[in-house]
N, C-alpha and C. Protein backbone atom coordinates (compact mmCIF):
# COMPACT_ATOMS: atom_id res chain seq x y z
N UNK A 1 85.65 120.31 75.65
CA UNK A 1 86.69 119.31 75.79
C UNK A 1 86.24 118.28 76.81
N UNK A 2 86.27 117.15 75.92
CA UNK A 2 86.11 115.82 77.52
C UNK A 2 87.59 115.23 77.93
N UNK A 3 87.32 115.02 79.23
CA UNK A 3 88.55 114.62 79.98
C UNK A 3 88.48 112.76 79.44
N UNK A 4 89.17 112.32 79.40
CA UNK A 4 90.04 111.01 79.02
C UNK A 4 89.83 110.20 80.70
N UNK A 5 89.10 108.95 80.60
CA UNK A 5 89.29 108.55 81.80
C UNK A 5 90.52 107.43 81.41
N UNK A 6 91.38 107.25 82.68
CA UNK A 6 92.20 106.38 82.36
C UNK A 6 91.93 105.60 83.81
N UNK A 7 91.59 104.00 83.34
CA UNK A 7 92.02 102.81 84.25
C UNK A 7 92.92 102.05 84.45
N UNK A 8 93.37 102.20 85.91
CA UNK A 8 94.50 101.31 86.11
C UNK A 8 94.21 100.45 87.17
N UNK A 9 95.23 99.57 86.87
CA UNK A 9 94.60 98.42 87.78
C UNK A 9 95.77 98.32 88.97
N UNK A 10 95.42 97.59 89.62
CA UNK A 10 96.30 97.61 91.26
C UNK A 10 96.34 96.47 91.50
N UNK A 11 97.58 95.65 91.65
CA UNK A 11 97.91 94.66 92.40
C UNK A 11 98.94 94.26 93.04
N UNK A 12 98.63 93.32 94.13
CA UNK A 12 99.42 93.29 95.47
C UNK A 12 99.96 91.91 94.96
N UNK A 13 101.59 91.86 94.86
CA UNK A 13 102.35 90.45 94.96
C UNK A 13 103.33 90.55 96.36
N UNK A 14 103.25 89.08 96.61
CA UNK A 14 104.47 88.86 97.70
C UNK A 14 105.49 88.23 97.28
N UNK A 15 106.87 88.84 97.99
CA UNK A 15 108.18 88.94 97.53
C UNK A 15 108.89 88.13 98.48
N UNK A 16 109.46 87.29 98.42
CA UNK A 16 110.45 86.70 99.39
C UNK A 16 111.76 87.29 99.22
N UNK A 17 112.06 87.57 100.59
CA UNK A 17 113.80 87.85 101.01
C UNK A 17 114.18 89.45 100.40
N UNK A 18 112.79 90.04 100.87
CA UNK A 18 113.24 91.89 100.97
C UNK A 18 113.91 91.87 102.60
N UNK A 19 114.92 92.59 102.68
CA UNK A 19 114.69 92.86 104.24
C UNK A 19 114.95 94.09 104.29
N UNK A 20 115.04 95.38 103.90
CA UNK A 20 115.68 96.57 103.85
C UNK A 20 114.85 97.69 102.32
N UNK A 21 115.47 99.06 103.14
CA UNK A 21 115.21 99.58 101.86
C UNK A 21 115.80 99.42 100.26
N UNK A 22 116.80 99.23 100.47
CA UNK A 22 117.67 99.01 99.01
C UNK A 22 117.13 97.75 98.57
N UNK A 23 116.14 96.65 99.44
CA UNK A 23 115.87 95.32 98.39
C UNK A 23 114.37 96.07 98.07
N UNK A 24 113.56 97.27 98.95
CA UNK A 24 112.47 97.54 97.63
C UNK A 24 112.76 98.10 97.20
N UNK A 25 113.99 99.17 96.87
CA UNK A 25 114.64 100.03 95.51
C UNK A 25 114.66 99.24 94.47
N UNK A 26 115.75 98.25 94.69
CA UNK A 26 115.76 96.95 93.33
C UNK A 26 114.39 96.38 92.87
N UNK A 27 113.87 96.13 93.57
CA UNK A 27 112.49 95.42 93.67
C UNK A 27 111.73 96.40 92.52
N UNK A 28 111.54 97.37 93.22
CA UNK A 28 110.67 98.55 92.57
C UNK A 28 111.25 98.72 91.11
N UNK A 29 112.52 99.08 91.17
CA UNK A 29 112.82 99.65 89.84
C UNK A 29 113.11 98.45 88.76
N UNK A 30 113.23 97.07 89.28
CA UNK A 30 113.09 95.83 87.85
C UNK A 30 111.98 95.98 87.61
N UNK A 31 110.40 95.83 88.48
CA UNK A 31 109.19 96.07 87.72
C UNK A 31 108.90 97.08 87.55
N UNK A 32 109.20 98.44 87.46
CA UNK A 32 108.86 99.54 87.19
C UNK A 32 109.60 99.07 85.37
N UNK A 33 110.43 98.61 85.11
CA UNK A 33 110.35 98.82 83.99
C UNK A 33 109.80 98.08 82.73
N UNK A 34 108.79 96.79 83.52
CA UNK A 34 107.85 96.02 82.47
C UNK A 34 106.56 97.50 81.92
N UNK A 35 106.71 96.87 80.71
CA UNK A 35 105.42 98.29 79.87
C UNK A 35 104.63 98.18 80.83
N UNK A 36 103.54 99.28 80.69
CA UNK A 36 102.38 99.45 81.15
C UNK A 36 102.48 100.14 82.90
N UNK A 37 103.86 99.68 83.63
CA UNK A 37 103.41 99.89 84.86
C UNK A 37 103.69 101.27 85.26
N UNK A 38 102.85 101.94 86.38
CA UNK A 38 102.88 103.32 86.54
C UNK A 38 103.34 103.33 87.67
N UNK A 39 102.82 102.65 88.61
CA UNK A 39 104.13 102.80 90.10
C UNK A 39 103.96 101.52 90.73
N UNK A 40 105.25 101.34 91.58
CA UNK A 40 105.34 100.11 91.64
C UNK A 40 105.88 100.67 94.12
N UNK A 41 105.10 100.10 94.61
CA UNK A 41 105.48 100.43 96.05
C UNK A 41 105.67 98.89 97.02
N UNK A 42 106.92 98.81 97.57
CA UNK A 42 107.37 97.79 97.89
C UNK A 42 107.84 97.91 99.50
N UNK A 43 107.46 96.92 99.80
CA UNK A 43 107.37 97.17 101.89
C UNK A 43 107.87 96.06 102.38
N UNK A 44 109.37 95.98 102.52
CA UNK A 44 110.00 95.28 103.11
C UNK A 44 109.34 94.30 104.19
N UNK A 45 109.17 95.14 105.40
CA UNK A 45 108.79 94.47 106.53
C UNK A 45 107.34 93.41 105.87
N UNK A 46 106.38 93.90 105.20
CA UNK A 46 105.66 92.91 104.74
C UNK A 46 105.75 91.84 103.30
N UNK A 47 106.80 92.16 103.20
CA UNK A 47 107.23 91.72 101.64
C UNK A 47 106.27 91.64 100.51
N UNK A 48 105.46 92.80 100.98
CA UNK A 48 104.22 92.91 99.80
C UNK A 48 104.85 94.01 98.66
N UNK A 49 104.10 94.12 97.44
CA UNK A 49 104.78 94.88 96.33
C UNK A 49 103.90 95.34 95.61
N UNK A 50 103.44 96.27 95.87
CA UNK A 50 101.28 96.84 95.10
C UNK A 50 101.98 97.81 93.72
N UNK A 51 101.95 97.00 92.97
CA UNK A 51 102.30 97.40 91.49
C UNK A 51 100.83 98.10 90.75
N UNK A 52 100.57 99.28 90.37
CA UNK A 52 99.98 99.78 89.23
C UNK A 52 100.39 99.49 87.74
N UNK A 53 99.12 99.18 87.26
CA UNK A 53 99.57 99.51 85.62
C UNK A 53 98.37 99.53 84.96
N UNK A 54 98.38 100.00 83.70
CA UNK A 54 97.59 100.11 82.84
C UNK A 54 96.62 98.66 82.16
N UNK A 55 96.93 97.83 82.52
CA UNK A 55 96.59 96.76 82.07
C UNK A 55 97.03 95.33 82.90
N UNK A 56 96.40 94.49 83.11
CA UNK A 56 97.12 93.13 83.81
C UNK A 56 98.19 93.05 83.16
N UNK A 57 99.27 92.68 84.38
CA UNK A 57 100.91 92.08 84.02
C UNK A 57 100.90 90.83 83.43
N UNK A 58 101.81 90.40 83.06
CA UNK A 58 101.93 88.41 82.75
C UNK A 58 102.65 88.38 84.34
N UNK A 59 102.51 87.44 84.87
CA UNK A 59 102.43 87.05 86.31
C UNK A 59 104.24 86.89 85.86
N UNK A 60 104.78 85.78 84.88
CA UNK A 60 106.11 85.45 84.32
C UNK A 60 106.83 86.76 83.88
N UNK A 61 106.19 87.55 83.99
CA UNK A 61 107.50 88.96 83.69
C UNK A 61 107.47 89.57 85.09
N UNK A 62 106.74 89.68 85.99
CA UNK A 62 106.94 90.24 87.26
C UNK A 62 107.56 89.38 87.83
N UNK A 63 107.34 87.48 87.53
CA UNK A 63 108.53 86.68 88.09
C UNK A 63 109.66 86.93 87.71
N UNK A 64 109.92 87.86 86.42
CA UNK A 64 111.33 87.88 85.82
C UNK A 64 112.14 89.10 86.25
N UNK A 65 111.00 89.53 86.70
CA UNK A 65 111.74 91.28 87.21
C UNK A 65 112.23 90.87 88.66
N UNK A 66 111.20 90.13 89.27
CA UNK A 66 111.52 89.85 90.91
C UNK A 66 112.70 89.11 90.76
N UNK A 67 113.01 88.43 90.11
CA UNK A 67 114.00 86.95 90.52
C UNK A 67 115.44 88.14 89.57
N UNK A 68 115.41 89.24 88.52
CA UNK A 68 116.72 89.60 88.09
C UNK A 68 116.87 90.64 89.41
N UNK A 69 116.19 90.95 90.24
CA UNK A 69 116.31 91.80 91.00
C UNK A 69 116.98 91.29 92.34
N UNK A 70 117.22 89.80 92.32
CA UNK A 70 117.70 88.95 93.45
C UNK A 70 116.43 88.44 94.90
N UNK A 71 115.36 88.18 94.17
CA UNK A 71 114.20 87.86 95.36
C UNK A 71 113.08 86.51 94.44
N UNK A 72 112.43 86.35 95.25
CA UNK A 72 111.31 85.24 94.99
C UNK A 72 110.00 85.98 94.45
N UNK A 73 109.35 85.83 93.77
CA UNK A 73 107.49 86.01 93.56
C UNK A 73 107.27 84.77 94.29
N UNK A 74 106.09 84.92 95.29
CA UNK A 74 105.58 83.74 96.38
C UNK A 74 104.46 83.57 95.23
């Protein structure tokens, strides 16, 4: 049996106007639910947001997840 490699890719977006945990809950869970993504980790104090997924995002659906979630993509 061969093992299956799987690549994922990692990227870091900045978020305007997290200030708390509950804005990376929202944060996290609008792009957690574009296809492809496998985890999505969001850090207030730096308003950074290091999304995994299986494949590059469209930059315009992580703007669409950030902005229904009540925040900015910088």
């Amino acid at each position: 049996m061969s093992a299956e490699t799987k690549i994922e890719l990692t990227t870091v977006y900045q978020v305007k106007g997290m200030t708390c945990g509950h804005c990376e809950g929202a944060v996290s869970s609008e792009i957690s639910a574009i296809p492809g993504v496998s985890s999505v980790t969001a850090v207030a104090k730096t308003g950074e947001v290091t999304v995994v997924s299986a494949t590059a995002l469209d930059r315009e659906a992580v703007a669409a997840a950030v902005d229904e979630a009540g925040y900015e993509l910088v």
